[in-house]
N, C-alpha and C. Protein backbone atom coordinates (compact mmCIF):
# COMPACT_ATOMS: atom_id res chain seq x y z
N UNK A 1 -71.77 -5.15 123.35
CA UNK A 1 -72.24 -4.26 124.37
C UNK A 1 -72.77 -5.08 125.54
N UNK A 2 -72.48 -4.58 126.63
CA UNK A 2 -72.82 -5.50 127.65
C UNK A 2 -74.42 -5.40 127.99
N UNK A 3 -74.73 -6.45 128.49
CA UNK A 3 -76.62 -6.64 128.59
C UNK A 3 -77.00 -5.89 130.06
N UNK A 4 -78.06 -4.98 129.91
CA UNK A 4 -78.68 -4.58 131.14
C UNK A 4 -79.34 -5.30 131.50
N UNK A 5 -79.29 -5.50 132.89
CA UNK A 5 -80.20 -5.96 134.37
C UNK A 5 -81.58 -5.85 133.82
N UNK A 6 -82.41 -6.42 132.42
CA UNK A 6 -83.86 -6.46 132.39
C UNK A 6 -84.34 -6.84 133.42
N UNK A 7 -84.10 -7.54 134.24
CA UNK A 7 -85.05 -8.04 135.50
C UNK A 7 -85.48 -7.33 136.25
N UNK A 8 -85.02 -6.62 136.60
CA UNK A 8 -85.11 -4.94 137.87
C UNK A 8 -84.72 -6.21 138.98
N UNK A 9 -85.71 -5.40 139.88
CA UNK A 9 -85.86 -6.05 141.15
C UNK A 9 -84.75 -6.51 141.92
N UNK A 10 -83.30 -5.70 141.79
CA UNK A 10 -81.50 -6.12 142.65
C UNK A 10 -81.48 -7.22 142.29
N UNK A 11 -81.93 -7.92 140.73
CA UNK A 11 -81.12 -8.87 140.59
C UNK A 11 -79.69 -8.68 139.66
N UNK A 12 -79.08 -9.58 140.07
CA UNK A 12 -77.38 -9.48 139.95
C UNK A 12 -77.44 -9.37 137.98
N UNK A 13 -76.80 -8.77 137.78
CA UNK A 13 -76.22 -8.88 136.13
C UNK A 13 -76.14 -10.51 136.02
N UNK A 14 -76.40 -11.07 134.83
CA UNK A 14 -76.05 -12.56 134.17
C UNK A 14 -74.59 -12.15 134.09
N UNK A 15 -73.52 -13.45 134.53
CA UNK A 15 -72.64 -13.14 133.89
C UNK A 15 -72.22 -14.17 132.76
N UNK A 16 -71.24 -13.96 131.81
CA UNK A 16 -70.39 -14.56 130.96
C UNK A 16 -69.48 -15.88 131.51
N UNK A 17 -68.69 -17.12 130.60
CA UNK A 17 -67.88 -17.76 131.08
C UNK A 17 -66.44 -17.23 131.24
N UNK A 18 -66.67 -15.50 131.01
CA UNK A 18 -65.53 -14.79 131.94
C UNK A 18 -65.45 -14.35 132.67
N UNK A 19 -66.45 -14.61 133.03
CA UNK A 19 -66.90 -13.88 134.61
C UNK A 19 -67.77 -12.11 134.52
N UNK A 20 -66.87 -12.03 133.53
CA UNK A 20 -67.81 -10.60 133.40
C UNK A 20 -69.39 -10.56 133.20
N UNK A 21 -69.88 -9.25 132.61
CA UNK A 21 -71.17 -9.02 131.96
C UNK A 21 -71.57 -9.92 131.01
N UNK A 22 -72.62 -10.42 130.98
CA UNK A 22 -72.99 -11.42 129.88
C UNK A 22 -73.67 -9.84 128.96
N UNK A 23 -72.96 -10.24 127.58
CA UNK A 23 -73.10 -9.61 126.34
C UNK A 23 -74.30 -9.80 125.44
N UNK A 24 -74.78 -9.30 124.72
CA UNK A 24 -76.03 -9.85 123.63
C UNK A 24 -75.49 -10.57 122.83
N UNK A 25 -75.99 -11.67 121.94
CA UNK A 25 -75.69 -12.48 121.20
C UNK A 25 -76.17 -12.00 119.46
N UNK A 26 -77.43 -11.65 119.79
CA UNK A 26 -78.33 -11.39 118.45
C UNK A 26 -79.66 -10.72 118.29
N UNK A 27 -79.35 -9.98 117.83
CA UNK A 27 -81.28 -8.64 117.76
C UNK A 27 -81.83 -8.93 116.88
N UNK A 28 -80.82 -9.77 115.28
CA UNK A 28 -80.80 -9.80 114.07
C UNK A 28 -80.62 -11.12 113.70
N UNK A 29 -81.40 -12.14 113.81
CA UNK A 29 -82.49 -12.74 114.07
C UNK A 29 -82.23 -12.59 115.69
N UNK A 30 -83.55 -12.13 116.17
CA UNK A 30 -83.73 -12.24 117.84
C UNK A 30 -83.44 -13.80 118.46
N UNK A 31 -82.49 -13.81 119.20
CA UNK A 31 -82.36 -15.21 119.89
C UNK A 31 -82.46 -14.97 121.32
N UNK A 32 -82.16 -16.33 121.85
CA UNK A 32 -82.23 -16.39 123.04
C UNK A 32 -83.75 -16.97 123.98
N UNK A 33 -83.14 -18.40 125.09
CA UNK A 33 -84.59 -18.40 125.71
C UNK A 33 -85.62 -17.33 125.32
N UNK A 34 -85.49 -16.42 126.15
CA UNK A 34 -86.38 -15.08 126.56
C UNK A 34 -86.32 -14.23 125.22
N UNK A 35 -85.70 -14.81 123.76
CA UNK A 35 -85.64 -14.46 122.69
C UNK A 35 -85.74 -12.53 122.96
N UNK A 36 -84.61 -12.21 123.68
CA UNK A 36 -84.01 -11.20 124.13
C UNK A 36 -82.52 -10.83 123.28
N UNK A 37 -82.65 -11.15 122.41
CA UNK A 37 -81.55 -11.31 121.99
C UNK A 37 -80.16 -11.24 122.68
N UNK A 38 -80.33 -11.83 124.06
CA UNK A 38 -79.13 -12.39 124.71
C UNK A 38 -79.30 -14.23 125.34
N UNK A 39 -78.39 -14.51 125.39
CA UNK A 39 -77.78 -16.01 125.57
C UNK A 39 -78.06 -16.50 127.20
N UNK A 40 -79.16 -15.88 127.90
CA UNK A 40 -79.67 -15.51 129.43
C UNK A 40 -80.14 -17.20 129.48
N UNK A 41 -80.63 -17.58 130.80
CA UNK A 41 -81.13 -18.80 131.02
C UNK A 41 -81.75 -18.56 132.38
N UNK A 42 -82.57 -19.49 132.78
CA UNK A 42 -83.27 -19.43 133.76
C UNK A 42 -84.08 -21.10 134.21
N UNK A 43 -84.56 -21.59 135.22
CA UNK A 43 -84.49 -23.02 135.52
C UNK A 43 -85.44 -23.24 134.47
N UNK A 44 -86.80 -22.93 133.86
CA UNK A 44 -87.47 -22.96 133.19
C UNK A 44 -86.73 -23.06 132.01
N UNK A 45 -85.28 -23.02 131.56
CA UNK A 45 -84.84 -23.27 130.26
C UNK A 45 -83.87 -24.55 130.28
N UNK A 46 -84.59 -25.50 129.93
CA UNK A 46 -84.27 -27.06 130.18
C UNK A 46 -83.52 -27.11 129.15
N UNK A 47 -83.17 -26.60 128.05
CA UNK A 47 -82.30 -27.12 126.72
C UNK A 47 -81.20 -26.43 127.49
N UNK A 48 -81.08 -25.23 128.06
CA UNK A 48 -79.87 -24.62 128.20
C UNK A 48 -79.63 -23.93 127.38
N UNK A 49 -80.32 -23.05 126.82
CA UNK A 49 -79.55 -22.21 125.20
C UNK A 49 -78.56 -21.05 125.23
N UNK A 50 -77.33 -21.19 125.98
CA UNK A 50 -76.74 -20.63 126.55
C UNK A 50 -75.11 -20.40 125.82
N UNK A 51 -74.97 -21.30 124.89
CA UNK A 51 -73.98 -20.68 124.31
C UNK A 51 -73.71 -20.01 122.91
N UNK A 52 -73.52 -18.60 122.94
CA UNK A 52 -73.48 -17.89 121.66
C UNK A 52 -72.11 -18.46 120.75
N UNK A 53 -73.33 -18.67 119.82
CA UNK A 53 -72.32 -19.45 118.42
C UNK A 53 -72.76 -18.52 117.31
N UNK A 54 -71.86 -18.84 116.25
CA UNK A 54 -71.85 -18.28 114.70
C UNK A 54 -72.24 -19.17 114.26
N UNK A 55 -73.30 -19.55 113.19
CA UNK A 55 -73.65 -20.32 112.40
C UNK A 55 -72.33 -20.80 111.21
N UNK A 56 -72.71 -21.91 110.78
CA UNK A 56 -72.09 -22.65 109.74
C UNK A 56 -72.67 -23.26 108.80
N UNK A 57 -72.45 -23.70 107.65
CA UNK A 57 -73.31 -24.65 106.92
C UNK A 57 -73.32 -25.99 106.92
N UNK A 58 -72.38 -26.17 107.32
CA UNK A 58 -71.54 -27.53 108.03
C UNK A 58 -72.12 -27.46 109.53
N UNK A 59 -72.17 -26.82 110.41
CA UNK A 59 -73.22 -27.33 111.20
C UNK A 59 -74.27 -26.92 111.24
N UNK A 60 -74.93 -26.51 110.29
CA UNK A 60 -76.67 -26.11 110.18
C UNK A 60 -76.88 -27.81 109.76
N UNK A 61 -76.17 -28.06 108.35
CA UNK A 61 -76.42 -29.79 108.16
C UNK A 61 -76.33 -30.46 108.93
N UNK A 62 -75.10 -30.40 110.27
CA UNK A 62 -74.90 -31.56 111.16
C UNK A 62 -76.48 -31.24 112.00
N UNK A 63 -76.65 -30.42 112.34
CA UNK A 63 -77.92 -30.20 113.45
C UNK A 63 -79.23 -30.75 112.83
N UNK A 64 -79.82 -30.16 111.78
CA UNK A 64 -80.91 -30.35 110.56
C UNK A 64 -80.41 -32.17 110.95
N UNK A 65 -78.89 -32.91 110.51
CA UNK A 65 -79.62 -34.35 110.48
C UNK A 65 -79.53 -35.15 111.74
N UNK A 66 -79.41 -34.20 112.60
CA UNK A 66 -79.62 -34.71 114.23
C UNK A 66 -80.73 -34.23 114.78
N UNK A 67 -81.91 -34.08 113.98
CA UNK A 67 -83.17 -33.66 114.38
C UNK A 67 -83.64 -32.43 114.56
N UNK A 68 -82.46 -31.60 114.27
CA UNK A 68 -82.44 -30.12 115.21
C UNK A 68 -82.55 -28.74 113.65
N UNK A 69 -83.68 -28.93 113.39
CA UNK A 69 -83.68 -28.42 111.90
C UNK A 69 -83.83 -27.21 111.83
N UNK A 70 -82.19 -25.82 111.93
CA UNK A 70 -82.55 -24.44 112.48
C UNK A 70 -82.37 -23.69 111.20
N UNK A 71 -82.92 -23.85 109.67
CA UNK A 71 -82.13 -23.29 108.69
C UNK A 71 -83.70 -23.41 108.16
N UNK A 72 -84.90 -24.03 108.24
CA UNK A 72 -85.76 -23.94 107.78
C UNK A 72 -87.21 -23.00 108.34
N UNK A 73 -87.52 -22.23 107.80
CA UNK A 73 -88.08 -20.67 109.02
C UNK A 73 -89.49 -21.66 109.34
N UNK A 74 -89.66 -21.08 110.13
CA UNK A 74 -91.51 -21.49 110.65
C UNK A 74 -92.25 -20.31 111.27
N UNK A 75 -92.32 -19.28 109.77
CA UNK A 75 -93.24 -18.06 110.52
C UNK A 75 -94.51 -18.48 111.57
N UNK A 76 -94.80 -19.43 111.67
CA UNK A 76 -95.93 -19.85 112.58
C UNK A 76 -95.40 -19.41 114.26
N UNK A 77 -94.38 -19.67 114.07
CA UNK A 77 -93.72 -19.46 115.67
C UNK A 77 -92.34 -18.65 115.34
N UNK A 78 -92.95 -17.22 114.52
CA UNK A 78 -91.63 -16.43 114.41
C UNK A 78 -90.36 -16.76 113.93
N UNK A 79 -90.03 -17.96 113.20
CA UNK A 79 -88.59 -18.06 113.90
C UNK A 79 -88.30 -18.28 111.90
N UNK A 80 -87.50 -17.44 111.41
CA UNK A 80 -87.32 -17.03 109.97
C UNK A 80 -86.36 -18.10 109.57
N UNK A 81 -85.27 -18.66 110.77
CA UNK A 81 -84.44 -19.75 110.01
C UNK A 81 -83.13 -19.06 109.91
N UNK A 82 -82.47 -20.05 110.14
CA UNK A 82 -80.53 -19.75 110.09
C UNK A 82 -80.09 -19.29 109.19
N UNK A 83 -78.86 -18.49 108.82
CA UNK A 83 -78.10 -18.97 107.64
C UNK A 83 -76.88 -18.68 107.98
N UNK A 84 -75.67 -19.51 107.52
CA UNK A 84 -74.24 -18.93 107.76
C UNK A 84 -74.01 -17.11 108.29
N UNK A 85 -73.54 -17.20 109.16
CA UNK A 85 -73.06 -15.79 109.91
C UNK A 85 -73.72 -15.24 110.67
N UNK A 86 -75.02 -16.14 110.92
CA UNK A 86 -76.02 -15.60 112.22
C UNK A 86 -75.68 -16.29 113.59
N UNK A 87 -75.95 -15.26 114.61
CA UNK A 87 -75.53 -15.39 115.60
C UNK A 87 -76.45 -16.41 116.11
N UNK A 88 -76.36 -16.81 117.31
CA UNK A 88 -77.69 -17.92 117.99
C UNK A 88 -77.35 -18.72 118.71
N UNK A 89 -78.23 -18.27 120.28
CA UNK A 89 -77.87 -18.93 121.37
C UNK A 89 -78.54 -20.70 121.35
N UNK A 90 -77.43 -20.81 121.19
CA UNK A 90 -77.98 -22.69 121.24
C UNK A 90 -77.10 -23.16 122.61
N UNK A 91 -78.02 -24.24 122.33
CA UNK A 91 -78.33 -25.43 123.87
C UNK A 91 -77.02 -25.67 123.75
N UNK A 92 -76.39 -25.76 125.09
CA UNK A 92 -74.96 -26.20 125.53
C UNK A 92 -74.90 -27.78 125.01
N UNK A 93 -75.77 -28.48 125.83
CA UNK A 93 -75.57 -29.88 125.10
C UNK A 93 -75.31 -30.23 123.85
N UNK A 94 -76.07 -29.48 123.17
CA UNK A 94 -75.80 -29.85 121.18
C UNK A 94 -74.85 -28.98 120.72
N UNK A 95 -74.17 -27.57 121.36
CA UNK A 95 -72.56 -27.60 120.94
C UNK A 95 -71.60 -28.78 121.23
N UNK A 96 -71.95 -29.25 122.99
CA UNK A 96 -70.52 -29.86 123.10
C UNK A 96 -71.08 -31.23 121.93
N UNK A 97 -72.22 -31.60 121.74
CA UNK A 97 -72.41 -33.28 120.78
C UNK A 97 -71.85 -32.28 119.64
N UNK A 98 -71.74 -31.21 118.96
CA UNK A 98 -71.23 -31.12 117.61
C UNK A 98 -69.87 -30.98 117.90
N UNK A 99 -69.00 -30.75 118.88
CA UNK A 99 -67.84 -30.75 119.51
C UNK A 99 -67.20 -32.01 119.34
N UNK A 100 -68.21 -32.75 120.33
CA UNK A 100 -67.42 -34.47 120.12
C UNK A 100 -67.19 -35.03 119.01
N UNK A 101 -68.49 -34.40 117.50
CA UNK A 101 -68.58 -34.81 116.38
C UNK A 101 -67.51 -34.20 115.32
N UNK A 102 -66.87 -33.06 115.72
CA UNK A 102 -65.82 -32.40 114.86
C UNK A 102 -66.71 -31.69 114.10
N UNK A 103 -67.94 -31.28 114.43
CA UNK A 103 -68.65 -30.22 114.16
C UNK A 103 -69.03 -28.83 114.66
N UNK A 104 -68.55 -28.52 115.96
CA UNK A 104 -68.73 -27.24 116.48
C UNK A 104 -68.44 -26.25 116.05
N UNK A 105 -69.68 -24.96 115.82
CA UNK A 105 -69.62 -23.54 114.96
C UNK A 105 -68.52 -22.97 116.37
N UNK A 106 -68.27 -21.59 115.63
CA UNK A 106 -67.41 -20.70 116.50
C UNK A 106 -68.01 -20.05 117.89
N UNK A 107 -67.82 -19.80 118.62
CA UNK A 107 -68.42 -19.47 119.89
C UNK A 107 -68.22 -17.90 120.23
N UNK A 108 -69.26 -16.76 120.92
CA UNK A 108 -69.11 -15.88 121.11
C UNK A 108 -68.90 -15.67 122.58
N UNK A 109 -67.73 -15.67 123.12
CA UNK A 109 -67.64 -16.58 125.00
C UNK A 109 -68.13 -15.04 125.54
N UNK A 110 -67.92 -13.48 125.48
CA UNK A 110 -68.83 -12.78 126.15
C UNK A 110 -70.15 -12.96 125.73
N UNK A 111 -70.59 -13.62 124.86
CA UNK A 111 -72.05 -13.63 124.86
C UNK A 111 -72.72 -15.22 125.31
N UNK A 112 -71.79 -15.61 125.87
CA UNK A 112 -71.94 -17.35 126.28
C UNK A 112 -72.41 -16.92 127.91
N UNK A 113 -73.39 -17.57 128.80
CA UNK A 113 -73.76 -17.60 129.87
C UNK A 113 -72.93 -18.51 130.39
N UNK A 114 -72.46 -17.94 131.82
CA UNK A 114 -71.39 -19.02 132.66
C UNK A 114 -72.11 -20.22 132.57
N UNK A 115 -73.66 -20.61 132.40
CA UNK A 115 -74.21 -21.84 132.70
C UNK A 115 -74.36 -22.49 131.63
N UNK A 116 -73.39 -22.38 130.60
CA UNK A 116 -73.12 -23.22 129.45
C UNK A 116 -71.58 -24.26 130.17
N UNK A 117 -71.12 -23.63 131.22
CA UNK A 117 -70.02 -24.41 132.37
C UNK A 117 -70.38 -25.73 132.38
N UNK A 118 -71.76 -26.19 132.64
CA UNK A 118 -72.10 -27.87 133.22
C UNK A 118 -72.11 -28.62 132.39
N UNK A 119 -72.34 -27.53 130.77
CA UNK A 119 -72.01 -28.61 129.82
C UNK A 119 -70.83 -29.14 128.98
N UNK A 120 -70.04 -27.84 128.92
CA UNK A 120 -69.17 -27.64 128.49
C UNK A 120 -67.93 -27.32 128.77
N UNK A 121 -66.52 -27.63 128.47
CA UNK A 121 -65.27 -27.03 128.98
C UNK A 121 -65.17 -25.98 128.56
N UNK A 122 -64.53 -24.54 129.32
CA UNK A 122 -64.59 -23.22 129.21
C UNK A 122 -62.85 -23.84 128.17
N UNK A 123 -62.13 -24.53 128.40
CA UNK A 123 -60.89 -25.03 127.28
C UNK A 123 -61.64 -25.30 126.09
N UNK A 124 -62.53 -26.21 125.69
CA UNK A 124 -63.06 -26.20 125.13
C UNK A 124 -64.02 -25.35 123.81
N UNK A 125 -64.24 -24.36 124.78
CA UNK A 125 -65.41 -23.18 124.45
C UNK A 125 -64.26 -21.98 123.71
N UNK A 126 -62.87 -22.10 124.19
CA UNK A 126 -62.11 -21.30 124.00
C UNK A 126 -61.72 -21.31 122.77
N UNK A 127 -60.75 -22.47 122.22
CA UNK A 127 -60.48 -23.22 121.28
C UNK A 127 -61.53 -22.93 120.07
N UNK A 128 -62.58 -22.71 120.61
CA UNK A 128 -63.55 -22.18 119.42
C UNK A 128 -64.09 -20.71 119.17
N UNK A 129 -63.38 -19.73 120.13
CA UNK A 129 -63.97 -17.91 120.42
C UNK A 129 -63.44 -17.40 118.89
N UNK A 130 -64.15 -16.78 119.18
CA UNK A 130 -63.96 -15.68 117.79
C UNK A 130 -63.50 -14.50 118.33
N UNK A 131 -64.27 -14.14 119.68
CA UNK A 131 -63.58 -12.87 120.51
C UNK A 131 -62.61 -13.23 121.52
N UNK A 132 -61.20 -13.76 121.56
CA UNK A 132 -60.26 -13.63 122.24
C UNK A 132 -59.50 -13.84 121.96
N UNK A 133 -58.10 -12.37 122.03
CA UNK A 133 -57.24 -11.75 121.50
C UNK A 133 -55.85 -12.38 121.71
C-alpha cells in the first residue's frame, strides 16, 4: 500500500527507486528511521536505513558477525529482534557490503527509498526484488 504524506505541510510524497510512491516496509516488527514502519529517511538519518529487505538467516549471521547484531531483541529500546521473513529497513551501506560479500537478503524496491541510489545500484537492487514481475 502506498505511504501517506505523514508530514502535512505540501511536502512532496517520499518516493521509491521507481520513482513512484514509496510503500511501507513493516508495522510487524515496526521499522524504519522514524520507526514508521516505512523505509523514509531524512538528513538526520546518517546510516541511511533506506532499503526494504527480507530477512535471512544467512544474513542475520553475516550482520550479527559484522557487528550489526539484529536477531537479538533489546526490550530496553523496543526493538524485539529479527527472524527469517521479517521485513526491515536497513542501512543502504550494509546491503550493498552484504552484496559485495555474496550475502545480500531480498529487497522490497517499492518499499526501498530512491536514497538508497548513492549507495547502491538500482541493477543491483533489482537482481535481488521480490516484487518485480
Amino acid at each position: 500500500m502506498p505511504r501517506d504524506d505523514a508530514g502535512g505541510g505540501g511536502r512532496k510524497p517520499s518516493r521509491n527507486v521507481l520513482g513512484e510512491r514509496l510503500e511501507g516496509c513493516s508495522a510487524k516488527p515496526v521499522t524504519g528511521f522514524f520507526r514508521n514502519g516505512c523505509c523514509d529517511t531524512a538528513p538526520e538519518d546518517v546510516g541511511s536505513h533506506t532499503v526494504c529487505v527480507v530477512m535471512t538467516a544467512e544474513f542475520l549471521a553475516f550482520s550479527k558477525a559484522r557487528g550489526n547484531d539484529l536477531s537479538t531483541p533489546v526490550p530496553g529500546f523496543g526493538f524485539p529482534g529479527l527472524k527469517p521473513g521479517d521485513r526491515w529497513c536497513l542501512c543502504a551501506p550494509r546491503w550493498q557490503e552484504a552484496f559485495e560479500a555474496g550475502q545480500a537478503p531480498r529487497v522490497v524496491l517499492r518499499a526501498t527509498h530512491e536514497a538508497a541510489l548513492e549507495h547502491c545500484a538500482l541493477a543491483d537492487l533489482k537482481r535481488f526484488a521480490i516484487d518485480l514481475s
